[in-house]
N, C-alpha and C. Protein backbone atom coordinates (compact mmCIF):
# COMPACT_ATOMS: atom_id res chain seq x y z
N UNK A 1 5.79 -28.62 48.23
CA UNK A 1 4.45 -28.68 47.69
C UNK A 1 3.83 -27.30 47.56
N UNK A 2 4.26 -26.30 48.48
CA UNK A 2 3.61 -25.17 48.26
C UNK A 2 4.11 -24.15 47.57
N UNK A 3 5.54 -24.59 46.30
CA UNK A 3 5.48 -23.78 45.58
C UNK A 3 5.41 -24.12 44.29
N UNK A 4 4.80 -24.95 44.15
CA UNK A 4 4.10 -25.33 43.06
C UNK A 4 3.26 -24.54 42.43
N UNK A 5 1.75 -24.12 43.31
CA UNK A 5 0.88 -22.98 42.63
C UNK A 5 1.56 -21.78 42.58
N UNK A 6 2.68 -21.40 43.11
CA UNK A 6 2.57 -19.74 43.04
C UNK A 6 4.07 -19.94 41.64
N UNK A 7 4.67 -21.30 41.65
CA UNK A 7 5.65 -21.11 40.09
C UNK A 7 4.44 -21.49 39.01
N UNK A 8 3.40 -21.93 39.15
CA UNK A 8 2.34 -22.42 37.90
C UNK A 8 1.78 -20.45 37.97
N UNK A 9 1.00 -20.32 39.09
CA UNK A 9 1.08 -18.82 39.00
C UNK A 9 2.07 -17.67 38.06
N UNK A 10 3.01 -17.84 38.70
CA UNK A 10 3.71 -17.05 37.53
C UNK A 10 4.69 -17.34 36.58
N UNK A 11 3.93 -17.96 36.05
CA UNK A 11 4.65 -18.57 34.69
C UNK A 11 3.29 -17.92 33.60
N UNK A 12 1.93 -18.66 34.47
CA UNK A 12 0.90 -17.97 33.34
C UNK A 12 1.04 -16.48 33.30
N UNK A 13 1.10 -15.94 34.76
CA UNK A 13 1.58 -14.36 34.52
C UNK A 13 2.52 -14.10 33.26
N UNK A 14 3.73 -14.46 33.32
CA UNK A 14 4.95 -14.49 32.59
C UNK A 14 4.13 -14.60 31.12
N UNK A 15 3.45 -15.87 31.06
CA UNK A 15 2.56 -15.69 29.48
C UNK A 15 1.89 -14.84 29.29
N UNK A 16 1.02 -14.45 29.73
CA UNK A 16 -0.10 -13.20 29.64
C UNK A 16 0.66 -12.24 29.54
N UNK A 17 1.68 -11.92 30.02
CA UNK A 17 2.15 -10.52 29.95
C UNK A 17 3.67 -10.29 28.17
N UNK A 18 3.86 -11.62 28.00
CA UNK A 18 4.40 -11.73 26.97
C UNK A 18 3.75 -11.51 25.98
N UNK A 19 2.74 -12.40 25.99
CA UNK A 19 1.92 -12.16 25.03
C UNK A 19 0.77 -10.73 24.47
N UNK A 20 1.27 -9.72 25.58
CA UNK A 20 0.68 -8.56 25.46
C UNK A 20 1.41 -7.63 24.68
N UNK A 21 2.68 -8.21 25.14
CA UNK A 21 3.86 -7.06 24.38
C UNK A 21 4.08 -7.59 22.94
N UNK A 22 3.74 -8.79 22.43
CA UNK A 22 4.08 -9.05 21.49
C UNK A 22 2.64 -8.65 20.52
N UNK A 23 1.50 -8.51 21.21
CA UNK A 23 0.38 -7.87 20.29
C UNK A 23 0.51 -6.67 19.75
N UNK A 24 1.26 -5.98 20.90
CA UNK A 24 1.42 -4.08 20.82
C UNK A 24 2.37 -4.02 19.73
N UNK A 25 3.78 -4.90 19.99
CA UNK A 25 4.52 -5.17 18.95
C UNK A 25 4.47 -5.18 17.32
N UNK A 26 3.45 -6.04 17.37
CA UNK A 26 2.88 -6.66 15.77
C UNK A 26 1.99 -5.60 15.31
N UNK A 27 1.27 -4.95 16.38
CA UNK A 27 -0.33 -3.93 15.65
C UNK A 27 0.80 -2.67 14.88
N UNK A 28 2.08 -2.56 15.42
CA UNK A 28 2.79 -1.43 15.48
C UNK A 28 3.16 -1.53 13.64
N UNK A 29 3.92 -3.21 13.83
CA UNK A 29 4.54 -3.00 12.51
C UNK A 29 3.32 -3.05 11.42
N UNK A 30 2.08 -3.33 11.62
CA UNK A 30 1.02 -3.75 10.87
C UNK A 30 0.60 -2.07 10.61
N UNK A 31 0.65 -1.39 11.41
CA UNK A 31 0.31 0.07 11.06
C UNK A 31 1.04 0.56 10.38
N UNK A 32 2.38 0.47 10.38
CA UNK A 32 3.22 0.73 9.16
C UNK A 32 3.14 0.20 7.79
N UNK A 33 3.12 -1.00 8.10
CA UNK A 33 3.27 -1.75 6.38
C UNK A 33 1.74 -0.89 5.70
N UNK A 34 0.66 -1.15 6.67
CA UNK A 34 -0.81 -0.96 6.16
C UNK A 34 -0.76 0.40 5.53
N UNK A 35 -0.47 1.50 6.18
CA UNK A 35 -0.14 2.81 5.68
C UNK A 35 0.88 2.73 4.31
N UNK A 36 1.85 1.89 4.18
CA UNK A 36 2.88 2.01 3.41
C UNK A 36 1.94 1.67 2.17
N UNK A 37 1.45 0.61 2.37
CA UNK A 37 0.79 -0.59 1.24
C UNK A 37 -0.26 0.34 0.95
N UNK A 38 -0.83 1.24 1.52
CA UNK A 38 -1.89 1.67 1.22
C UNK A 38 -1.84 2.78 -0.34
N UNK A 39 -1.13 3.34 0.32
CA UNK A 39 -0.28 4.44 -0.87
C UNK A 39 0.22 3.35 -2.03
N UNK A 40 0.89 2.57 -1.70
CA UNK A 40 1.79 1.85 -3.16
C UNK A 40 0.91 1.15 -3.98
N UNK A 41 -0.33 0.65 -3.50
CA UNK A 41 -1.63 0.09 -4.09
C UNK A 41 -2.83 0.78 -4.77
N UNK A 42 -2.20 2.31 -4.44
CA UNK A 42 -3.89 3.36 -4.25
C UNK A 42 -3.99 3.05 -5.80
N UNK A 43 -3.70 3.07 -6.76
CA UNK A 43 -3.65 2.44 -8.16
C UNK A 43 -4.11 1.79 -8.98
N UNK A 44 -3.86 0.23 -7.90
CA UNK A 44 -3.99 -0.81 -8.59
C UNK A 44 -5.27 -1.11 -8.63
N UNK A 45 -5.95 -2.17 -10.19
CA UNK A 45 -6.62 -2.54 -10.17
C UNK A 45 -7.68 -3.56 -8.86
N UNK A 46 -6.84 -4.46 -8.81
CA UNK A 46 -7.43 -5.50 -7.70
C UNK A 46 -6.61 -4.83 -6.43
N UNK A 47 -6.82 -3.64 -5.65
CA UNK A 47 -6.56 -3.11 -4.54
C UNK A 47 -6.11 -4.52 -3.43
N UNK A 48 -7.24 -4.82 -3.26
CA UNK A 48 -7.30 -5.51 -2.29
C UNK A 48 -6.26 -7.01 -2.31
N UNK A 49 -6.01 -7.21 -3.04
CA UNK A 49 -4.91 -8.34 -3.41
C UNK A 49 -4.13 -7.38 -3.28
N UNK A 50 -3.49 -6.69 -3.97
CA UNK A 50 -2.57 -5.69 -3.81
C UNK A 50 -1.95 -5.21 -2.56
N UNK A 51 -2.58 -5.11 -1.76
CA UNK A 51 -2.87 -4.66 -0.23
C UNK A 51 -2.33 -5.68 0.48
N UNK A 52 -3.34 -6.80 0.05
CA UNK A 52 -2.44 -8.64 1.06
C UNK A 52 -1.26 -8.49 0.59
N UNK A 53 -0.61 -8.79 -0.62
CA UNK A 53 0.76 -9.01 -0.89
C UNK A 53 1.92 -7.78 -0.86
N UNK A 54 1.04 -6.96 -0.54
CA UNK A 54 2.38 -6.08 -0.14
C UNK A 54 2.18 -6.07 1.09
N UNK A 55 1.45 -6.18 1.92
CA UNK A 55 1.59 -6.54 3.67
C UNK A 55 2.73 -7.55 3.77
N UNK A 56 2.31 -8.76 3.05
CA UNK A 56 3.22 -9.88 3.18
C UNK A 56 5.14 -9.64 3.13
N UNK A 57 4.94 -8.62 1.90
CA UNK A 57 6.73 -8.27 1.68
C UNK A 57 7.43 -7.65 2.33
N UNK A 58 6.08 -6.37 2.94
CA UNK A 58 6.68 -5.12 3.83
C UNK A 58 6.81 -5.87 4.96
N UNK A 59 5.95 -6.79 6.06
CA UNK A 59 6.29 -7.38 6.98
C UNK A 59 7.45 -8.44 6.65
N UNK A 60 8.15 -8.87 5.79
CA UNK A 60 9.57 -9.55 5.51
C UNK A 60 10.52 -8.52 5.23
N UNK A 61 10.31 -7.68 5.02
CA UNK A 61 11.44 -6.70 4.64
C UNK A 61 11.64 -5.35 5.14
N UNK A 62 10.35 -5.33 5.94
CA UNK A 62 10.25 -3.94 6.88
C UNK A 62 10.43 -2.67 5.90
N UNK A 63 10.23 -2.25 4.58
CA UNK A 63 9.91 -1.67 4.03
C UNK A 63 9.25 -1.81 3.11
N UNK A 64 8.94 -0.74 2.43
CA UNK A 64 8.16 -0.66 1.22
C UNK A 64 8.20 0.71 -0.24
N UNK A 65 8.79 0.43 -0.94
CA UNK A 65 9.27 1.78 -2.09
C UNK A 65 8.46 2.82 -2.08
N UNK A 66 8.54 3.78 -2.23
CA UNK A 66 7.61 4.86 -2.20
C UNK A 66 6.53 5.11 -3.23
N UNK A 67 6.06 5.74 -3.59
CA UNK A 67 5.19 5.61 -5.35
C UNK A 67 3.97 4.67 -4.92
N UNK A 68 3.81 4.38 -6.39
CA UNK A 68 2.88 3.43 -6.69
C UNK A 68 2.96 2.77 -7.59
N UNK A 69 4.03 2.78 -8.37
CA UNK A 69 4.90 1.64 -9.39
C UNK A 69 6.15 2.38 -8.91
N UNK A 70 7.12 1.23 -9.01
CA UNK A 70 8.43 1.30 -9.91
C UNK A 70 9.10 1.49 -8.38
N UNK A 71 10.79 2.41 -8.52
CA UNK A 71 11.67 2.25 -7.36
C UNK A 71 11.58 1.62 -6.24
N UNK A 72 11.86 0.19 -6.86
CA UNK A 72 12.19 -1.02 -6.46
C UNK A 72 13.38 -0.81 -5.47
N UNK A 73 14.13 0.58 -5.98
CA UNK A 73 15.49 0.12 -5.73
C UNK A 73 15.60 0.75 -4.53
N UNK A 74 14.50 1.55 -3.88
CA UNK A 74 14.78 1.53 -2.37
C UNK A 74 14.95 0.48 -1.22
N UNK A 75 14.09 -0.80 -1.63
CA UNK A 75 13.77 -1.88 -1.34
C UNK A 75 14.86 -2.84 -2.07
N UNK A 76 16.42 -3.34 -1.49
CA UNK A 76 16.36 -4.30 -2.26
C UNK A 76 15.65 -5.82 -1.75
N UNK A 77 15.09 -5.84 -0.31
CA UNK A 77 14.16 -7.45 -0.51
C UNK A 77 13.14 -7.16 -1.10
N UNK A 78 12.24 -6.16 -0.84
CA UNK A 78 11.29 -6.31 -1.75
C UNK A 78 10.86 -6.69 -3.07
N UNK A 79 12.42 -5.86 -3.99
CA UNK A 79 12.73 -5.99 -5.03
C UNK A 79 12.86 -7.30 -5.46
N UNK A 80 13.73 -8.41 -4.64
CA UNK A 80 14.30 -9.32 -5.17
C UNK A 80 13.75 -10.41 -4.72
N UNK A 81 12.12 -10.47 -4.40
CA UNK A 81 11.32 -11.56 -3.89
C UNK A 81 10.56 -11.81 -5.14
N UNK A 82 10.67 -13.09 -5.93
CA UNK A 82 9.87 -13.60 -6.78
C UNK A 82 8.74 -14.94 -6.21
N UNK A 83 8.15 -15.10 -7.26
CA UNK A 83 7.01 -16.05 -7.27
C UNK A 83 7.29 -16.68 -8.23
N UNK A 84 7.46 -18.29 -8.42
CA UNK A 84 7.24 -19.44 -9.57
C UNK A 84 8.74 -19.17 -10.02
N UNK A 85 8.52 -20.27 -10.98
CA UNK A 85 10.10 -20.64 -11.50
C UNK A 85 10.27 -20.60 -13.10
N UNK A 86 11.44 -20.68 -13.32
CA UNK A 86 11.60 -20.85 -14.93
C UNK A 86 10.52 -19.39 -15.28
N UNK A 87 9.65 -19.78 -16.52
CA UNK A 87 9.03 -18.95 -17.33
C UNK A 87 7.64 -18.30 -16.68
N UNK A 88 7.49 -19.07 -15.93
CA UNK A 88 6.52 -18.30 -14.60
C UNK A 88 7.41 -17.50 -13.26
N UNK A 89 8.39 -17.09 -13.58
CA UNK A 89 8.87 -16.55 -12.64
C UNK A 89 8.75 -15.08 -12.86
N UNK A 90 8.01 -14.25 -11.67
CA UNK A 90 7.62 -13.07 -11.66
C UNK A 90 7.68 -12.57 -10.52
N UNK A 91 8.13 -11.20 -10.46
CA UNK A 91 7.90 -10.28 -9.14
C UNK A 91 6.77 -11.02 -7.95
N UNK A 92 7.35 -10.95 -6.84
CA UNK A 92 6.37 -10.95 -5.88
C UNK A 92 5.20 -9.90 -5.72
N UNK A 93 6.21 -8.61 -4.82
CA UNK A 93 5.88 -7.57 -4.72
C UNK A 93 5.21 -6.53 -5.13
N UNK A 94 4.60 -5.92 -5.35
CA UNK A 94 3.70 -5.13 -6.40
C UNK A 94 4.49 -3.53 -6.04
């Protein structure tokens, strides 16, 4: 009976402390893509859409092409992520 609270004890420990490393984790790759996306968007009309959907690709593909159009081909997921099908089928990525 009395080790009940101290395994409920550290198990929430065990969570709290997982869940710390996995924040530091995520802010890390989010500082990257955000910087990346920032530059590849400085351009575009609707920035800010621009900005969401290349967060979205760079966090799937952990990169992002250099520029602000075009060389795709550093990136091939980036490159090769579409949206819609048939005759609506178009680049994801910006």
């Amino acid at each position: 009976m009395e080790m009940r609270p101290l395994y409920v004890t550290l198990t929430l420990v065990l969570i709290l402390f997982t869940s710390s490393c996995l924040q530091v984790t995520m802010a890390a790759g989010s500082a990257f893509c955000g910087s990346k996306c920032k530059v590849r968007c400085s351009k575009a009309s609707l920035q800010d859409r621009c900005i969401k959907v290349c967060g979205l690709c760079c966090e799937a593909c952990r990169c992002v092409p250099s520029g602000t159009y075009g060389n795709k081909d550093e990136c091939p997921c980036y490159r090769d992520k579409y949206t819609g099908e048939g005759v609506r089928r178009r680049p994801k990525c910006p």
